[in-house]
C-alpha atoms as a PDB file:
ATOM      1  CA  UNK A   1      -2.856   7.686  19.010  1.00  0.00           C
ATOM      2  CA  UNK A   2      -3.360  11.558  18.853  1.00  0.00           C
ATOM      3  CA  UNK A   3      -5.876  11.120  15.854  1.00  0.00           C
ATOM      4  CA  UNK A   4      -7.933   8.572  17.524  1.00  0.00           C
ATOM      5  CA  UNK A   5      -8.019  10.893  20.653  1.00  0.00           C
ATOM      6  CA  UNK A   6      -9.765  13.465  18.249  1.00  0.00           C
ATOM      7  CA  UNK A   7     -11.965  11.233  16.512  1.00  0.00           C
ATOM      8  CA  UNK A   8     -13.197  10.160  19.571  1.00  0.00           C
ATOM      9  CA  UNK A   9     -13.990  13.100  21.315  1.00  0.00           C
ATOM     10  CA  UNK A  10     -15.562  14.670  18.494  1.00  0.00           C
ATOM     11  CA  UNK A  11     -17.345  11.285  18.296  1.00  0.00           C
ATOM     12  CA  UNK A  12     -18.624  12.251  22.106  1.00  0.00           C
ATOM     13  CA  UNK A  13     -19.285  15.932  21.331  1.00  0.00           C
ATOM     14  CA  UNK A  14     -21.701  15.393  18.454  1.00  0.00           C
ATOM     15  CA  UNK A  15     -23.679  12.377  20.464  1.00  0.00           C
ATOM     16  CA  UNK A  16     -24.099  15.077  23.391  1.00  0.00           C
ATOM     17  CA  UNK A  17     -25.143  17.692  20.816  1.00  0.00           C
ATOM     18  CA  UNK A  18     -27.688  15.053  19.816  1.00  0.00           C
ATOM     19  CA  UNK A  19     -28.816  14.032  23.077  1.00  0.00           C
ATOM     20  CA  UNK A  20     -28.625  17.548  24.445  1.00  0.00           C
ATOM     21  CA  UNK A  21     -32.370  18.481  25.665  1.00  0.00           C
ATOM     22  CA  UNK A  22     -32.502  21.919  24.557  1.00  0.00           C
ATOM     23  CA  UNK A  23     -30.661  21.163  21.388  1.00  0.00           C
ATOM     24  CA  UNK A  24     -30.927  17.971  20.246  1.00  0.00           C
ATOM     25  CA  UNK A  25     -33.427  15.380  18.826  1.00  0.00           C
ATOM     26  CA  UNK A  26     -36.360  15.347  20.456  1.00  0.00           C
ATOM     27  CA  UNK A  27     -36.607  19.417  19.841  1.00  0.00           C
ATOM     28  CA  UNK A  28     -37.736  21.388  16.425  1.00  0.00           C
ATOM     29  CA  UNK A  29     -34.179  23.391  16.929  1.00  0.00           C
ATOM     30  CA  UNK A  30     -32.828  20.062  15.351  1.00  0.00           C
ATOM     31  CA  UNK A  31     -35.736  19.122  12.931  1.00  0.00           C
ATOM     32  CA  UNK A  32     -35.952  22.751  11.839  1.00  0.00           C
ATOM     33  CA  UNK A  33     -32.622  22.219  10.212  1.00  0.00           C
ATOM     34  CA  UNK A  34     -33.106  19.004   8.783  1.00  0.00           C
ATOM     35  CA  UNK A  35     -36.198  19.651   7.044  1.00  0.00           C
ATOM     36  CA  UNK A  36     -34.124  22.276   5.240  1.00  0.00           C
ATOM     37  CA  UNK A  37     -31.191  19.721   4.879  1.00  0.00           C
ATOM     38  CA  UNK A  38     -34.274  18.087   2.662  1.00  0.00           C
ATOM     39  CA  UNK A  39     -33.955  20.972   0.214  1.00  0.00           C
ATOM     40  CA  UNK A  40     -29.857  20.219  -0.325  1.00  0.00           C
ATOM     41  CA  UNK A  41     -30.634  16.315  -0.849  1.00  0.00           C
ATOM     42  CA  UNK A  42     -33.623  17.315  -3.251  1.00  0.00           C
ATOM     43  CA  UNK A  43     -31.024  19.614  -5.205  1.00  0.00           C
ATOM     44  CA  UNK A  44     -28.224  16.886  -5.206  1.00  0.00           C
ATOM     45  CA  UNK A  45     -30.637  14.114  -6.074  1.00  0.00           C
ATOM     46  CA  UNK A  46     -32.152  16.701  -9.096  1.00  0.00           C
ATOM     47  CA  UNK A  47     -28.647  17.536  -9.671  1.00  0.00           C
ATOM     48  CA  UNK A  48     -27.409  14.189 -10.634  1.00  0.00           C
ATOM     49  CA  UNK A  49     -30.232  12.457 -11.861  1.00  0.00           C
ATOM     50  CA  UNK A  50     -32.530  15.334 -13.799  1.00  0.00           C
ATOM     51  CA  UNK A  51     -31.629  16.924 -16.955  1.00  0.00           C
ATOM     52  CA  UNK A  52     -31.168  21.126 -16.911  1.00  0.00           C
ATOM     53  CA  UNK A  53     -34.623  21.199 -18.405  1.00  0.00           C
ATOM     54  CA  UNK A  54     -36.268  20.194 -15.172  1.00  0.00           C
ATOM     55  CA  UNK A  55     -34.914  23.309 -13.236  1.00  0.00           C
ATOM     56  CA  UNK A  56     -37.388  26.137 -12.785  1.00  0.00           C
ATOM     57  CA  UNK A  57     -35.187  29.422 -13.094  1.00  0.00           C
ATOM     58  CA  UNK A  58     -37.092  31.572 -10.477  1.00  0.00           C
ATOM     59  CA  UNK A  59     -37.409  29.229  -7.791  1.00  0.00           C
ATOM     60  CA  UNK A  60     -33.399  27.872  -8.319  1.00  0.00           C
ATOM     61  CA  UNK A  61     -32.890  32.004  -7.936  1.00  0.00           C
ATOM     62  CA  UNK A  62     -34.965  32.617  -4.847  1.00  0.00           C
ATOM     63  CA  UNK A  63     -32.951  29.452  -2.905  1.00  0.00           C
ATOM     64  CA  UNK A  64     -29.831  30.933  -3.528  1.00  0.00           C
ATOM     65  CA  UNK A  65     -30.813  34.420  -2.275  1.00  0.00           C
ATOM     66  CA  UNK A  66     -32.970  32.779   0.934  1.00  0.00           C
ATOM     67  CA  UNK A  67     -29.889  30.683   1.934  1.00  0.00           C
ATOM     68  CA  UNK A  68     -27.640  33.664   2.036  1.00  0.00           C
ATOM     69  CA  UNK A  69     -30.126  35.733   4.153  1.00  0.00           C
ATOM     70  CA  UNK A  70     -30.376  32.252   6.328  1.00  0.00           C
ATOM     71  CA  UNK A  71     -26.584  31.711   6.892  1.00  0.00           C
ATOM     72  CA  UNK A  72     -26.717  35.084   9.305  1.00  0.00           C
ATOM     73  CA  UNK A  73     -30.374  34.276  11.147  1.00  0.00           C
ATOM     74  CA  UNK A  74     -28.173  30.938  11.514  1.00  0.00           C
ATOM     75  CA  UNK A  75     -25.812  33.012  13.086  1.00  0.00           C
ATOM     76  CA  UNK A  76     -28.219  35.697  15.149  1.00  0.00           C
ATOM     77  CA  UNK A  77     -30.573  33.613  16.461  1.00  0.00           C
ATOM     78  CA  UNK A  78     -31.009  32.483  19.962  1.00  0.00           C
ATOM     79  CA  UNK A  79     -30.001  29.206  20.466  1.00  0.00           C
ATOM     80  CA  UNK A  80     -27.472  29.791  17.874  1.00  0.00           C
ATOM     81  CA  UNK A  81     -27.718  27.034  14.993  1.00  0.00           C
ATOM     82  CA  UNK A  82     -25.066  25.638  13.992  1.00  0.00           C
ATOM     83  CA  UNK A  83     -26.650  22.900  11.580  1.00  0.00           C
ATOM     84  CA  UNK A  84     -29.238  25.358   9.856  1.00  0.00           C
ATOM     85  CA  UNK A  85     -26.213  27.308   9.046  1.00  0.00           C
ATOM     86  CA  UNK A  86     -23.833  24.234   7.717  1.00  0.00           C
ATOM     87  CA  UNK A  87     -26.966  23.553   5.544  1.00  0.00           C
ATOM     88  CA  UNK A  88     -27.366  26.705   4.110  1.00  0.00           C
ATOM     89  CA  UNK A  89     -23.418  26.569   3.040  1.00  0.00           C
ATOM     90  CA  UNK A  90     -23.921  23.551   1.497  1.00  0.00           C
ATOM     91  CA  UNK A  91     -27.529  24.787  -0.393  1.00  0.00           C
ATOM     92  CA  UNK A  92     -25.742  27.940  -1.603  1.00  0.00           C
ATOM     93  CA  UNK A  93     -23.570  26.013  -3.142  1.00  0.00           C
ATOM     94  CA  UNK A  94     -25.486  23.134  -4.849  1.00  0.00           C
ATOM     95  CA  UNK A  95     -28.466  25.779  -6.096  1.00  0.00           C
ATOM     96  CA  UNK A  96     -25.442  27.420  -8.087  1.00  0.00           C
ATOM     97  CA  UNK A  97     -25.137  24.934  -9.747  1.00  0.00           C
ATOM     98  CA  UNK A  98     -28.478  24.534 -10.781  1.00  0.00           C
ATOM     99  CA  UNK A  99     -28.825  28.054 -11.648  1.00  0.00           C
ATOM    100  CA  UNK A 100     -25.681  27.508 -14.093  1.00  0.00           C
ATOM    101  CA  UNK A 101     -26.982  24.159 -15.533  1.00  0.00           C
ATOM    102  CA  UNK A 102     -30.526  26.052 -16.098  1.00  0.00           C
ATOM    103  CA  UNK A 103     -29.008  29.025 -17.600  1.00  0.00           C
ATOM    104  CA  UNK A 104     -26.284  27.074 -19.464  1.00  0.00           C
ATOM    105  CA  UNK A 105     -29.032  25.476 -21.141  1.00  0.00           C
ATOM    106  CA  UNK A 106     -31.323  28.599 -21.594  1.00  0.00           C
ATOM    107  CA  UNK A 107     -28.162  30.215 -23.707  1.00  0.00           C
ATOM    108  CA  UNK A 108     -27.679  26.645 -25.884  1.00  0.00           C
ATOM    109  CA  UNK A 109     -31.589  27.121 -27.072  1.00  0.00           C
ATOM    110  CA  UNK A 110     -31.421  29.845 -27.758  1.00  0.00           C
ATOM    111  CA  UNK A 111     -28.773  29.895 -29.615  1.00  0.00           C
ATOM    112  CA  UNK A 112     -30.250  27.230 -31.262  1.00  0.00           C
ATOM    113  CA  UNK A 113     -33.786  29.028 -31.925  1.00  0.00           C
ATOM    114  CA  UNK A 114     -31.234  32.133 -33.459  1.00  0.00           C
ATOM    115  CA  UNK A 115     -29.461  29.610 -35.784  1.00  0.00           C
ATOM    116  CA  UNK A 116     -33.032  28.707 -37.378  1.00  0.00           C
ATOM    117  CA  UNK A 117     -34.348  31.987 -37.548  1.00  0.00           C
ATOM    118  CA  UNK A 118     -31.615  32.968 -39.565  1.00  0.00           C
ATOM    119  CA  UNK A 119     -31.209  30.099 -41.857  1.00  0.00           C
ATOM    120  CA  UNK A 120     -34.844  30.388 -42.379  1.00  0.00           C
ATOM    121  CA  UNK A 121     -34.166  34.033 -43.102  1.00  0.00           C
ATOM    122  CA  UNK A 122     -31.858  33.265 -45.656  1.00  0.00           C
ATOM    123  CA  UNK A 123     -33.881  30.772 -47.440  1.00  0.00           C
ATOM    124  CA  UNK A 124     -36.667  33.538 -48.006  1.00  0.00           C
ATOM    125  CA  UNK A 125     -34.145  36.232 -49.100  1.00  0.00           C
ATOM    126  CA  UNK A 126     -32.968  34.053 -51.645  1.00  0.00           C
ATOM    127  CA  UNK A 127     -36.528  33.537 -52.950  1.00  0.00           C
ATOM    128  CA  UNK A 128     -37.381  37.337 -51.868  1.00  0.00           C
ATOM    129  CA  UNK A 129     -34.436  39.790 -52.448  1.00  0.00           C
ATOM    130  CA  UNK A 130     -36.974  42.980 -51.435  1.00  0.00           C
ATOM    131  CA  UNK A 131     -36.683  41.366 -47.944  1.00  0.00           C
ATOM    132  CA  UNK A 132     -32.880  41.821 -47.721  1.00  0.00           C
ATOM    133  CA  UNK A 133     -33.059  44.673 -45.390  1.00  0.00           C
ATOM    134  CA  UNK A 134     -35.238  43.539 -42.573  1.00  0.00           C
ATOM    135  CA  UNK A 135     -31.840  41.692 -40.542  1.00  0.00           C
ATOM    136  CA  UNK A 136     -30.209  45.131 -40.735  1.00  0.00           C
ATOM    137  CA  UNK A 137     -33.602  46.880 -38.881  1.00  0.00           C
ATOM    138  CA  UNK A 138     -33.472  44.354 -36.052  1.00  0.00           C
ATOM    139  CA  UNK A 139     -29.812  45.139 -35.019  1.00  0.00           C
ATOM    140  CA  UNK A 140     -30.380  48.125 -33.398  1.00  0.00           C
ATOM    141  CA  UNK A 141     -33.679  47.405 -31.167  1.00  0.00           C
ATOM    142  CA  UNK A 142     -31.370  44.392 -30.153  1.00  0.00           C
ATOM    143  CA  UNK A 143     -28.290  46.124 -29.014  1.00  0.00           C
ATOM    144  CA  UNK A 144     -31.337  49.063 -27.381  1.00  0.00           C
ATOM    145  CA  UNK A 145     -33.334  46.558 -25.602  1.00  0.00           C
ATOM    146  CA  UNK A 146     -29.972  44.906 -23.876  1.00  0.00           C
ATOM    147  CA  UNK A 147     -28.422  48.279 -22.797  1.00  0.00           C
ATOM    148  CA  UNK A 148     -31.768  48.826 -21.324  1.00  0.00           C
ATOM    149  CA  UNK A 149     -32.340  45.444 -19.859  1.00  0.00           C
ATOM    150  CA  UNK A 150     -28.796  46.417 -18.185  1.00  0.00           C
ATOM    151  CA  UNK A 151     -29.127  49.709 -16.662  1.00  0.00           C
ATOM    152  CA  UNK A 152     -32.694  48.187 -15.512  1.00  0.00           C
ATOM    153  CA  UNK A 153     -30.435  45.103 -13.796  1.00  0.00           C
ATOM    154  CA  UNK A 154     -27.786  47.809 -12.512  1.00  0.00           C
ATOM    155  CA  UNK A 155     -30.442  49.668 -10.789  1.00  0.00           C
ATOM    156  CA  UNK A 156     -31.770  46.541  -8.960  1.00  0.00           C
ATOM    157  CA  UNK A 157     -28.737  45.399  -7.679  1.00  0.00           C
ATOM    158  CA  UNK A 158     -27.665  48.814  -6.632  1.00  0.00           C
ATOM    159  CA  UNK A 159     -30.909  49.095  -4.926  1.00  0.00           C
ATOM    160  CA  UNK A 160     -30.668  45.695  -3.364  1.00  0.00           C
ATOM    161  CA  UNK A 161     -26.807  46.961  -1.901  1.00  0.00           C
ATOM    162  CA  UNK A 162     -28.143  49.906  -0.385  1.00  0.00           C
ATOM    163  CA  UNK A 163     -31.378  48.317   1.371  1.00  0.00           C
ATOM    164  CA  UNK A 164     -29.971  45.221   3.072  1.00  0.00           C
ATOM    165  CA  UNK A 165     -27.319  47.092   5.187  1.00  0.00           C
ATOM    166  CA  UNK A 166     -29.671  47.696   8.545  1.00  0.00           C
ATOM    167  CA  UNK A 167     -27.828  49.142  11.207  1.00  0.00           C
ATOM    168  CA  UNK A 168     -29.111  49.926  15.189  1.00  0.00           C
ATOM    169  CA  UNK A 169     -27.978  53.540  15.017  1.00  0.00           C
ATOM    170  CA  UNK A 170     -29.529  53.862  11.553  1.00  0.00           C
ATOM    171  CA  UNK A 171     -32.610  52.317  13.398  1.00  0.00           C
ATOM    172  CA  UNK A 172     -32.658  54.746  16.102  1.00  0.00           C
ATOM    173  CA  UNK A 173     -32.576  57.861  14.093  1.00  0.00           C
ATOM    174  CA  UNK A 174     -35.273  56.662  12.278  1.00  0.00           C
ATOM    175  CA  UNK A 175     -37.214  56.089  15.017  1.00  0.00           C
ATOM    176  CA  UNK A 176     -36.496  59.340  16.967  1.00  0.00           C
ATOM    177  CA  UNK A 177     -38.483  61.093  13.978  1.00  0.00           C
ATOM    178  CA  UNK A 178     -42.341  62.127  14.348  1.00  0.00           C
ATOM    179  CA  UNK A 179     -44.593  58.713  13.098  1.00  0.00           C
ATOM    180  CA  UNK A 180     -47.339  57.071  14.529  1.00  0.00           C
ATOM    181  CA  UNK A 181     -46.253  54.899  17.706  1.00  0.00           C
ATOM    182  CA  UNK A 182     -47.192  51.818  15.948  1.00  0.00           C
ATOM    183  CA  UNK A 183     -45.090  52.198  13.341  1.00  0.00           C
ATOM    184  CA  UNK A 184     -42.239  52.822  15.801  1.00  0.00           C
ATOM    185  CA  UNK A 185     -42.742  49.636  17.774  1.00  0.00           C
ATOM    186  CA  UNK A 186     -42.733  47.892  14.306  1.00  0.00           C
ATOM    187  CA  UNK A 187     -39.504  49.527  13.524  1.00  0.00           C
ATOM    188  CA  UNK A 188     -37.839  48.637  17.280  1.00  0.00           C
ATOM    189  CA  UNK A 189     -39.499  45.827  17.128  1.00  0.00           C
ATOM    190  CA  UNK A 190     -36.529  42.624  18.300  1.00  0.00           C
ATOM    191  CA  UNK A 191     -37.538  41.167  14.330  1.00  0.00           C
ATOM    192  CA  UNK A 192     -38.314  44.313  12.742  1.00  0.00           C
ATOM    193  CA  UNK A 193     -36.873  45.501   9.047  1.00  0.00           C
ATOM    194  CA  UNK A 194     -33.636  46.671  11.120  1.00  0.00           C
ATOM    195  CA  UNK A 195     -32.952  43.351  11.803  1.00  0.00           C
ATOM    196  CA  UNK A 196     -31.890  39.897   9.728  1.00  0.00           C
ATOM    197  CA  UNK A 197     -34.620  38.329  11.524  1.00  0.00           C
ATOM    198  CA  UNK A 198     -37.161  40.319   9.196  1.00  0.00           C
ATOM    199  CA  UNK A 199     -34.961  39.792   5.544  1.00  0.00           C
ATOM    200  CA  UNK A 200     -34.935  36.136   6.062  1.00  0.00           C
ATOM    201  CA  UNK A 201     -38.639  35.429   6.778  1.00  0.00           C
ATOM    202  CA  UNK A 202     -39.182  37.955   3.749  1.00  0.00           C
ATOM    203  CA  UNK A 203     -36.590  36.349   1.115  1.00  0.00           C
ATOM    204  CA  UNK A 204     -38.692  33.030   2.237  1.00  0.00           C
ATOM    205  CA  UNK A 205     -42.341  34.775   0.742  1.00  0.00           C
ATOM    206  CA  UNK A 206     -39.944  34.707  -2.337  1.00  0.00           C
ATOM    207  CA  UNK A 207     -39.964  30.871  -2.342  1.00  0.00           C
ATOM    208  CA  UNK A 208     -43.812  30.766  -1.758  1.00  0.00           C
ATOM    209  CA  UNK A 209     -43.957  33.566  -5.053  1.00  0.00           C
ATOM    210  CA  UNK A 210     -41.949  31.063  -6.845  1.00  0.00           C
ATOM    211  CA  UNK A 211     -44.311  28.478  -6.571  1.00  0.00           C
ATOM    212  CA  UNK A 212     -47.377  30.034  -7.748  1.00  0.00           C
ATOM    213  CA  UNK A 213     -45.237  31.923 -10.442  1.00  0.00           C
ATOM    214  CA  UNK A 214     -44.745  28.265 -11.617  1.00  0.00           C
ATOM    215  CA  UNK A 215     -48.923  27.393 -10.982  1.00  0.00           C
ATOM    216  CA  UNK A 216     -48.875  26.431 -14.670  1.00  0.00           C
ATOM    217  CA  UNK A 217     -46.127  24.275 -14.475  1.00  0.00           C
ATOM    218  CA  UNK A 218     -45.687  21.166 -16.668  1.00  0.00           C
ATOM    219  CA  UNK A 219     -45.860  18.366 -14.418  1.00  0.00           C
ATOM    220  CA  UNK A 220     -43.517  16.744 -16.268  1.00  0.00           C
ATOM    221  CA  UNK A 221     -41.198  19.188 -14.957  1.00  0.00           C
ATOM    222  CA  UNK A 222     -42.157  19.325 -11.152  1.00  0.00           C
ATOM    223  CA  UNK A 223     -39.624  17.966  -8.809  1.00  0.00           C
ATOM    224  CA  UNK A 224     -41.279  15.614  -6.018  1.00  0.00           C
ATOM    225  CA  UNK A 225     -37.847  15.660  -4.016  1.00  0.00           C
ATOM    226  CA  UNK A 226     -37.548  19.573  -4.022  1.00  0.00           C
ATOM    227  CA  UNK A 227     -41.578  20.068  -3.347  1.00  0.00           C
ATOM    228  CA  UNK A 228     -41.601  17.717  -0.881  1.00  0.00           C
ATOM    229  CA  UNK A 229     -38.937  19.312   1.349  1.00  0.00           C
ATOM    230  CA  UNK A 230     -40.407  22.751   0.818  1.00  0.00           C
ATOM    231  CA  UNK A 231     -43.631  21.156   2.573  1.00  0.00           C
ATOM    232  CA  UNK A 232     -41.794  19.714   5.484  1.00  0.00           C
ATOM    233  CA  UNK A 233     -39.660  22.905   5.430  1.00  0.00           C
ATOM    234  CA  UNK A 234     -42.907  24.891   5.938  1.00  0.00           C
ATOM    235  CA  UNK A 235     -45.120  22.269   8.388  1.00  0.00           C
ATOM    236  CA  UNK A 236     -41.864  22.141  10.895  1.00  0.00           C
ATOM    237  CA  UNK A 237     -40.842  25.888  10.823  1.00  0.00           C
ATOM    238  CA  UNK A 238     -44.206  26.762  11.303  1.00  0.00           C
ATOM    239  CA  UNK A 239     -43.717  25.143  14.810  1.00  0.00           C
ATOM    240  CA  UNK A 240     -39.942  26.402  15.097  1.00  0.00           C
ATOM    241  CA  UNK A 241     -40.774  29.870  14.539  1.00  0.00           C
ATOM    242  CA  UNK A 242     -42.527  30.181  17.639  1.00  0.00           C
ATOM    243  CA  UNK A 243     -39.763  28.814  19.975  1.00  0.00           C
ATOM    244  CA  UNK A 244     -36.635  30.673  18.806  1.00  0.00           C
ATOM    245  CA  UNK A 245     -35.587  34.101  20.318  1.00  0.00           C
ATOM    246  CA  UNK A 246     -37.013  35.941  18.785  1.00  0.00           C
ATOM    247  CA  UNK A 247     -40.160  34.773  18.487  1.00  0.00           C
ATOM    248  CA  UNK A 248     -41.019  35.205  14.877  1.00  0.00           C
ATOM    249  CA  UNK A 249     -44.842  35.564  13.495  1.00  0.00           C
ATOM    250  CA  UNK A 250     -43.341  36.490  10.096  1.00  0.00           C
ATOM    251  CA  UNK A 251     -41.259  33.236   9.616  1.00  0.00           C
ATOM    252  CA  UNK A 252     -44.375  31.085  10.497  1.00  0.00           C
ATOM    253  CA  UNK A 253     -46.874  32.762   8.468  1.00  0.00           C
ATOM    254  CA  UNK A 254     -44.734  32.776   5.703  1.00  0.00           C
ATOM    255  CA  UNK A 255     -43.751  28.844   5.946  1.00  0.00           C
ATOM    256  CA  UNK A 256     -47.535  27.716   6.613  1.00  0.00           C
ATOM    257  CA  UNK A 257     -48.089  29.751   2.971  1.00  0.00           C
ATOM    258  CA  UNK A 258     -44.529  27.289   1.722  1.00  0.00           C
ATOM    259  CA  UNK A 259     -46.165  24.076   2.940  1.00  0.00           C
ATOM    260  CA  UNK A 260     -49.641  25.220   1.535  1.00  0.00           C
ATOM    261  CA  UNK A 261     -47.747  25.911  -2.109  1.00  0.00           C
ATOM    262  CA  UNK A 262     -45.882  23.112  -1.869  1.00  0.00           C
ATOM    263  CA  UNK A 263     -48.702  20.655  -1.213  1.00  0.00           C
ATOM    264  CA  UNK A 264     -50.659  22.523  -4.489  1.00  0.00           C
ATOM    265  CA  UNK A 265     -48.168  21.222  -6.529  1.00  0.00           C
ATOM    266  CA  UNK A 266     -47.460  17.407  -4.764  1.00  0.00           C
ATOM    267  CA  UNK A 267     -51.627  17.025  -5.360  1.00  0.00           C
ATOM    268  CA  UNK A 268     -50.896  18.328  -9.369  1.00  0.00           C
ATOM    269  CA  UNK A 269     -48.113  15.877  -9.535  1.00  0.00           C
ATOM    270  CA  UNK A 270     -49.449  12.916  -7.587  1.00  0.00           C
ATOM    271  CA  UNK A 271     -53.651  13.231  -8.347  1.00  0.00           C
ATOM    272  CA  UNK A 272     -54.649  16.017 -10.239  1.00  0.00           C
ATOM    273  CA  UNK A 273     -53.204  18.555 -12.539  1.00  0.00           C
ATOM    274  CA  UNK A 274     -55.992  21.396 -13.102  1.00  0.00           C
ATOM    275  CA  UNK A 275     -53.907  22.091 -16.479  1.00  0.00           C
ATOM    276  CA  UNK A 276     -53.125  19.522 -18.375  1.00  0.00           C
ATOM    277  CA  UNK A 277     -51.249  19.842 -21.436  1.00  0.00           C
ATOM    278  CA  UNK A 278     -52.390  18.441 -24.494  1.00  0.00           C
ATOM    279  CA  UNK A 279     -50.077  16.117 -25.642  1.00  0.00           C
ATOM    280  CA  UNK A 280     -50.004  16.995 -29.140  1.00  0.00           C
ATOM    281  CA  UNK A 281     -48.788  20.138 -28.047  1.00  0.00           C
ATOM    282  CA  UNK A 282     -45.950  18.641 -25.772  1.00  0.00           C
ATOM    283  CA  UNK A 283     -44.970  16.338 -29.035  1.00  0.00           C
ATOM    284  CA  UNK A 284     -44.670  19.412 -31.282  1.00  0.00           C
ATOM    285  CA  UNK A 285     -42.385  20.961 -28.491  1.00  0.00           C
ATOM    286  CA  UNK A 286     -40.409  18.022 -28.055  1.00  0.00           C
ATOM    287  CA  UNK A 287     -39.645  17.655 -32.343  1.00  0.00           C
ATOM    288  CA  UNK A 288     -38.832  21.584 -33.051  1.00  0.00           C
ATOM    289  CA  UNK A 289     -36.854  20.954 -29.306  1.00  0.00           C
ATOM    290  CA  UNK A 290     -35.139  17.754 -30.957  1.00  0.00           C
ATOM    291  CA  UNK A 291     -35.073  17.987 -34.789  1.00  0.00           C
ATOM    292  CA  UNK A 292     -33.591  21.355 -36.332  1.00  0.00           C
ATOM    293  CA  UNK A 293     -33.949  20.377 -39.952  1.00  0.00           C
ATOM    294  CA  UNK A 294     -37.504  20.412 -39.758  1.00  0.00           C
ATOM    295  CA  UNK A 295     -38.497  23.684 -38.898  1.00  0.00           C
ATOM    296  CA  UNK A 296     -36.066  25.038 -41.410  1.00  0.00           C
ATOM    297  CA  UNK A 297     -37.297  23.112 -44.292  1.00  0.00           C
ATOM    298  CA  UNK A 298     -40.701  24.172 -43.685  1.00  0.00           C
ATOM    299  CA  UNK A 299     -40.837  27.487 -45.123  1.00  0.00           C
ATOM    300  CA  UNK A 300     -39.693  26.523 -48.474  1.00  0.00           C
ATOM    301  CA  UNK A 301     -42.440  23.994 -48.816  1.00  0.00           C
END
């Protein structure tokens, strides 16, 4: 009896959420959220039906850092959303994934690719003995350019944990120093860098980046789920950024740019690709990908 009591009134709260006029269907503070609820189903659907070869590394990356940032403008914003933020839970989590299936399988190749070059190695030092020393010369640029590639990552990350800690009294004494007043309205400015409601919009020009990093893109390889509900993302928060509190130019500049990359790569996929790839080419990938033996017994012929 109790449990049917709940059901029922949480059956009545979420039809008056959906009905509610300020809230609820007929505005962009509900379609806002479900175009990025498109993003989750295109990362299940990619998920569960695409191999880890399909997943483009820097995009997967930028999703997981954008719905971070978007959990707390979720949280700041005025109406506060409470769907945009249950979406970005649920994205955090299934882009993990992704990023560990893509890197899972970057590791496996090349491991694979180091298995070959050595065997390959070995067959030409026992046809060449004056070649014996060249694995020994390698070891130390490797072990040098990965204590390197480390401190580089160490700085990045402490950089990144010292810059996205904004505070208003940090803002203030900032402000209170001699600088142009334009400047200082951009600084006190309601979505200024002091504020979540500038890191989100700018974590979001990562996304946009991430698409015309991947210009060149196979086709092959382009997700029609996951560019399709970037574009929506980008046409309907265009129109959402201009009725939250606060008003954000930022956020809508930045997701009319989304729905314009987006759209680039939809028109590759569905009419034209500018750069095709010859498909001898894609062949040759797909047997040295496939077939191990092959490129080892080459260099003995």
């Amino acid at each position: 009896m109790i449990a049917s009591t709940t059901v029922r009134q949480l059956l009545l709260k979420g039809k008056a959420a959906i009905l509610d006029p300020k809230m609820g269907w007929k505005t962009t503070h509900f379609w806002g959220p479900m175009a990025n609820w498109g993003i989750v189903a295109a990362g299940v659907l990619d998920m569960t039906t695409q191999g880890p070869e399909m997943i483009s590394i820097p995009m997967t990356g930028t999703l997981c850092v954008y719905s971070l940032l978007f959990m707390r403008f979720a949280w700041m914003v005025q109406p506060r959303n409470y769907l945009l933020l249950s979406c970005h839970i649920f994205n955090e989590g299934v882009q993990l994934i992704q990023l560990g299936r893509a890197l899972k399988y970057q590791r496996e190749q090349k491991a694979l690719a180091d298995q070959r070059t050595q065997q390959i190695a070995a067959m030409r030092t026992t046809t060449t003995p004056s070649t014996t020393a060249s694995p020994t010369t390698t070891t130390p640029m490797t072990s040098t350019s990965k204590s390197m590639f480390a401190a580089t990552a160490a700085g990045v990350a402490a950089a990144k944990a010292t810059s996205f800690h904004p505070v208003l009294m940090l803002r203030n004494k900032v402000c209170a120093l001699p600088m142009p007043e334009l400047i200082r309205k951009l600084l006190m400015h309601p979505a200024g860098p002091f504020t979540i409601f500038f890191w989100a919009p700018a974590i979001k020009w990562g996304i946009s980046a991430a698409n015309l990093v991947d210009y060149k893109r196979p086709v092959d390889k382009v997700s029609i789920p996951q560019q399709l509900a970037l574009f929506a993302t980008g046409v309907i928060w265009a129109r959402w950024s201009f009725v939250i509190t606060p008003v954000n130019y930022n956020l809508a500049t930045v997701n009319v740019c989304l729905a314009a990359t987006s759209f680039y790569h939809l028109m590759r996929k569905l009419v034209y690709d500018p750069f095709p790839v010859d498909e001898d080419d894609r062949k040759a990938v797909a047997k040295s990908n496939n077939s191990p033996a092959v490129a080892v017994a080459s260099p003995s012929s």
